[in-house]
Protein backbone atom coordinates (compact mmCIF):
# COMPACT_ATOMS: atom_id res chain seq x y z
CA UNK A 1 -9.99 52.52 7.30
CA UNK A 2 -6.72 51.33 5.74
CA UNK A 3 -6.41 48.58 3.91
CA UNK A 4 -3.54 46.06 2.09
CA UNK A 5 -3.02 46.03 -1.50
CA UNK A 6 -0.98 44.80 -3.64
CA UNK A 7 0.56 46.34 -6.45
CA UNK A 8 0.16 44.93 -10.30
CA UNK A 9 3.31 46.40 -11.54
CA UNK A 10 6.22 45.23 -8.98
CA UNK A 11 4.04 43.15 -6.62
CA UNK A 12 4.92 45.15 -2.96
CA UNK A 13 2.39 44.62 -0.36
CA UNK A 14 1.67 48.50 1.39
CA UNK A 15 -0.75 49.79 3.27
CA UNK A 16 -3.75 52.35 1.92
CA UNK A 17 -6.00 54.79 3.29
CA UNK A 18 -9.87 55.57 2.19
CA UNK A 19 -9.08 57.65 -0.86
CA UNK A 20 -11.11 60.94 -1.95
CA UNK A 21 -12.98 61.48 -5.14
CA UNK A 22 -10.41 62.44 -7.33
CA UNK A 23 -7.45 61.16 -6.20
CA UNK A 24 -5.07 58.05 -6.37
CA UNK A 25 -2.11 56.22 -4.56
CA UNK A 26 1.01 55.52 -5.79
CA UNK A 27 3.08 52.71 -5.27
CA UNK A 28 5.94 53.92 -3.11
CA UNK A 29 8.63 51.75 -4.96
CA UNK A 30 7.94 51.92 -8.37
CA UNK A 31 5.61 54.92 -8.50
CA UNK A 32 2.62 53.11 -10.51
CA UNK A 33 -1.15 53.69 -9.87
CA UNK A 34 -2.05 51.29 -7.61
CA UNK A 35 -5.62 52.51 -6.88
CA UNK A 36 -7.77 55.76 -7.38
CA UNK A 37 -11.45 57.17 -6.84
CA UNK A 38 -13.15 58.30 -9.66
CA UNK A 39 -15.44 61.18 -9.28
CA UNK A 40 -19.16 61.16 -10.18
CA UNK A 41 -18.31 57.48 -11.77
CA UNK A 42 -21.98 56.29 -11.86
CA UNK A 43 -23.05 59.07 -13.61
CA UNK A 44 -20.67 59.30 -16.24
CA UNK A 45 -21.07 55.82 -17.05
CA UNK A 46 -25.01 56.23 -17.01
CA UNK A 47 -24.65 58.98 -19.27
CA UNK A 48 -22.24 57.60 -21.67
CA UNK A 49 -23.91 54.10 -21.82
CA UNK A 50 -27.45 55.97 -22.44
CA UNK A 51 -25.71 57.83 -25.30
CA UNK A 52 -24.46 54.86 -26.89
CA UNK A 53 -27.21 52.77 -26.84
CA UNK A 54 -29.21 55.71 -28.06
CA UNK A 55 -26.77 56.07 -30.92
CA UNK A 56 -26.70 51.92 -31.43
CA UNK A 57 -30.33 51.94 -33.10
CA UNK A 58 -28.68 54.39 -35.98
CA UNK A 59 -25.82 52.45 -36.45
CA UNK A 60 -27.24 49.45 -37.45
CA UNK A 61 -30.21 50.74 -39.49
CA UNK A 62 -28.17 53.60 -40.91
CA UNK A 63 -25.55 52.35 -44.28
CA UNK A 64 -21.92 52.38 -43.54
CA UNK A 65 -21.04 52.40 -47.09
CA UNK A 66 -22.51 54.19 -50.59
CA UNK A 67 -21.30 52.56 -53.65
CA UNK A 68 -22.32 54.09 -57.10
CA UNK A 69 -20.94 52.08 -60.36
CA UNK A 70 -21.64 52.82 -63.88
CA UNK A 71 -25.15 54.49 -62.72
CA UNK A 72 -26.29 51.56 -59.97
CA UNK A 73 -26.54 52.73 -56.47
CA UNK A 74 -26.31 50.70 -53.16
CA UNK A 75 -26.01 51.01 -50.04
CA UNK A 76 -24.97 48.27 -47.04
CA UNK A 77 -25.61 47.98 -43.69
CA UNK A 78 -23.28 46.52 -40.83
CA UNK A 79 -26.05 43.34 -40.98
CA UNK A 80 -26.27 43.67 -44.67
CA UNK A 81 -22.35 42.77 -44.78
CA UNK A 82 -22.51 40.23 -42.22
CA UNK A 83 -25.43 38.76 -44.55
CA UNK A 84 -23.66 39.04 -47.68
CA UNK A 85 -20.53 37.08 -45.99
CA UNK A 86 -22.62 34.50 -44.91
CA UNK A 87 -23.67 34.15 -48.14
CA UNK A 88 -20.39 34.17 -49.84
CA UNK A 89 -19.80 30.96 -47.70
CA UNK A 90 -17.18 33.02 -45.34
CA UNK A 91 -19.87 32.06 -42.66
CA UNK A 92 -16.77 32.25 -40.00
CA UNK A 93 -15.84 36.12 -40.76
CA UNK A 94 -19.60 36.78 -40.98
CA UNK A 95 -19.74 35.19 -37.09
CA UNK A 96 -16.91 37.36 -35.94
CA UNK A 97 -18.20 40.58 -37.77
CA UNK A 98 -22.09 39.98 -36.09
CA UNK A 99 -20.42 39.59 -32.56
CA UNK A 100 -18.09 41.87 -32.70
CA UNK A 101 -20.38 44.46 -34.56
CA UNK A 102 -23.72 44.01 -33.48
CA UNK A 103 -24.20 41.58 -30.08
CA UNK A 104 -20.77 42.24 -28.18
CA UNK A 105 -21.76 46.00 -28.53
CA UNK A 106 -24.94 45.47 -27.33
CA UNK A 107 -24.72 43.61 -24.16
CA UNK A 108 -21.32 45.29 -23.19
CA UNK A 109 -23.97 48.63 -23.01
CA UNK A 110 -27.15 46.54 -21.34
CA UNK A 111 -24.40 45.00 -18.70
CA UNK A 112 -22.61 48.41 -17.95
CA UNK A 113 -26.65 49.92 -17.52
CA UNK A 114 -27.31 47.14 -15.27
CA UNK A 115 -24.38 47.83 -12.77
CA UNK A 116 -25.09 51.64 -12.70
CA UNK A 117 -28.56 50.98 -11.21
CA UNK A 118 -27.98 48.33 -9.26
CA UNK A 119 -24.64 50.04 -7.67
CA UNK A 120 -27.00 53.20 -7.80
CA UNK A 121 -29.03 51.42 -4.92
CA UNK A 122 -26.60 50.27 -3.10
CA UNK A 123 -27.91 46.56 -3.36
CA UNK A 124 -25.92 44.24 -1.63
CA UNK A 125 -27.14 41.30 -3.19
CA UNK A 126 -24.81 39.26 -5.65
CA UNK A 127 -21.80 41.26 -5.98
CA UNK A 128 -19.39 37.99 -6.71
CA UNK A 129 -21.92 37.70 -9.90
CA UNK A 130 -22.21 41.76 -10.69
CA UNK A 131 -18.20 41.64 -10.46
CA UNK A 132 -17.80 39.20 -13.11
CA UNK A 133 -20.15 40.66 -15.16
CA UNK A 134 -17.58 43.57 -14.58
CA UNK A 135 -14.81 41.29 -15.58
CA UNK A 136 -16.62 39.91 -18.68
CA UNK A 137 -16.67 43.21 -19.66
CA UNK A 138 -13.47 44.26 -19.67
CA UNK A 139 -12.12 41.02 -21.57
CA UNK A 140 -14.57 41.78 -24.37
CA UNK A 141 -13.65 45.30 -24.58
CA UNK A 142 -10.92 45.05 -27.13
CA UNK A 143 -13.45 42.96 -29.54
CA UNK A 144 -15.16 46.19 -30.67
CA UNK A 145 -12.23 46.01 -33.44
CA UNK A 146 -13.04 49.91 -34.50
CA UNK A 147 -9.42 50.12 -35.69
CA UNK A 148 -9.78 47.15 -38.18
CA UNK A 149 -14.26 47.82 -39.20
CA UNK A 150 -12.08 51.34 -40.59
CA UNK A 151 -9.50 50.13 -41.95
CA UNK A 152 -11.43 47.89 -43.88
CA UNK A 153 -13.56 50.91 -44.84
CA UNK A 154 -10.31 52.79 -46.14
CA UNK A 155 -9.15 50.06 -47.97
CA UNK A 156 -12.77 49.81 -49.82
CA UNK A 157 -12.64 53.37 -50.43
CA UNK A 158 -8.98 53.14 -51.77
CA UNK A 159 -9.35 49.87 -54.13
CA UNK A 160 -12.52 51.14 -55.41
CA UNK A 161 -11.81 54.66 -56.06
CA UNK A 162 -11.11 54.34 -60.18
CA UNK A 163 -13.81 52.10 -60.97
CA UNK A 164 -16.91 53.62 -58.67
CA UNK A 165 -17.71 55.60 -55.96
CA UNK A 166 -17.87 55.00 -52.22
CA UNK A 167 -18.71 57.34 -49.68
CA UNK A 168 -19.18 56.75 -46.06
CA UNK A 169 -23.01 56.61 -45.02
CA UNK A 170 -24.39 58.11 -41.43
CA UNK A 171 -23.96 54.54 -39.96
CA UNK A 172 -20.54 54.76 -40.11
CA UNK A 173 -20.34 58.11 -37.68
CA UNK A 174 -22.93 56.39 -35.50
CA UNK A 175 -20.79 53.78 -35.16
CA UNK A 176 -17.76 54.74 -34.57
CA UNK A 177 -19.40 57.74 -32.00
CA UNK A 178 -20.80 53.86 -30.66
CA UNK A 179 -17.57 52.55 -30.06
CA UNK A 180 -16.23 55.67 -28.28
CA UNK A 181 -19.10 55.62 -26.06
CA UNK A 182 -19.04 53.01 -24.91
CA UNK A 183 -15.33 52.92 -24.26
CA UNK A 184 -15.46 55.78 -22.09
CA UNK A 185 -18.29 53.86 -20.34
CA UNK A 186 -16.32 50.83 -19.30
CA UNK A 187 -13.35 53.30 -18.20
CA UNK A 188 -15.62 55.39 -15.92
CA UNK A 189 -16.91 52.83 -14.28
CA UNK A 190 -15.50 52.18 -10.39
CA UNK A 191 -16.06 48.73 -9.63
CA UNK A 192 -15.07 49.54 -5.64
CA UNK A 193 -18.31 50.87 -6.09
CA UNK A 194 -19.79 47.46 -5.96
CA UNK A 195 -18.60 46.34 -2.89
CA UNK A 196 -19.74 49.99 -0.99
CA UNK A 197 -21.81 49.42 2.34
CA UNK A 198 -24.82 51.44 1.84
CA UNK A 199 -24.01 53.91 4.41
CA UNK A 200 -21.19 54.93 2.42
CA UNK A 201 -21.61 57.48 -0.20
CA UNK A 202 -20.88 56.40 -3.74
């Protein structure tokens, strides 16, 4: 069945055939990716989101950092530093960190579980909402800010190098291995997928 589609990059309308698992069409003007059909998509995504969430629980019970000065030894948590901001009256920062850290994380992982199954079963029943929960996902992918939780981590272990020690605690791997996750997650996921008759394989 062929089907009209425009493309994102220099807006030609063209015509497109039922791809294969595996392959993609190219604009025939500019060349771009206009569409393509990812293979075994649900069950990447299922396995990568059940990693990540697996690996969530260490991440956030786990220490990030180790500091050791002049013989005292502590150790903070990704909630121990949004506490500790909050505290320090940057209740703003503290906000952003806990969202960013902790809840965007989280629900990106439950949402991206919750349109495996349900695409898993074919069920035709509120796509329009299970699309913009694919939607909602993608806009709050670039909040999981891993580039600037390490560089903030580099910058502690820089500044602080002369007058104590800091070394990175297992919550720090966790998390990061977190943020990976659950970015290959949101990239394996087809959203065509959603919109699949049932007699259609997926």
């Amino acid at each position: 069945m062929e089907t009209i589609i425009a493309c994102k990059i220099c807006g030609l309308m063209q015509r497109m055939e039922a791809l294969q698992p595996g392959t993609a069409a190219e604009c025939c003007r500019c060349g771009s990716v206009i569409s393509k059909h990812k293979v075994n998509s649900l069950g990447r995504t299922a396995a990568f989101s059940l990693a990540a969430l697996i690996l969530y629980i260490p991440a956030n019970i786990y220490p990030i950092l180790r500091l050791t000065r002049y013989g005292a030894y502590s150790e903070s948590t990704v909630w121990d530093g949004c506490v500790r901001l909050f505290e320090d009256g940057q209740w703003l920062v503290a906000v952003i960190v806990f969202l960013a850290s902790i809840l965007i994380p989280l629900f990106k992982l439950l949402g991206l579980c919750f349109l495996v199954i349900t695409t898993k079963f074919k069920s035709a029943r509120r796509r329009q909402q299970r699309t913009w929960i694919y939607k909602i996902i993608e806009v709050i992918g670039p909040w999981a800010m891993l580039d600037v939780f390490l560089l903030a981590v580099l910058v502690a272990l820089v500044k602080l190098e002369q007058i104590a020690t800091v070394l990175p605690g297992p919550g720090l791997l966790a998390f990061t291995v977190v943020v990976a996750l659950t970015i290959l997650a949101s990239a394996s996921f087809d959203p065509k997928l959603i919109w699949e008759e049932p007699d259609k394989g997926s």
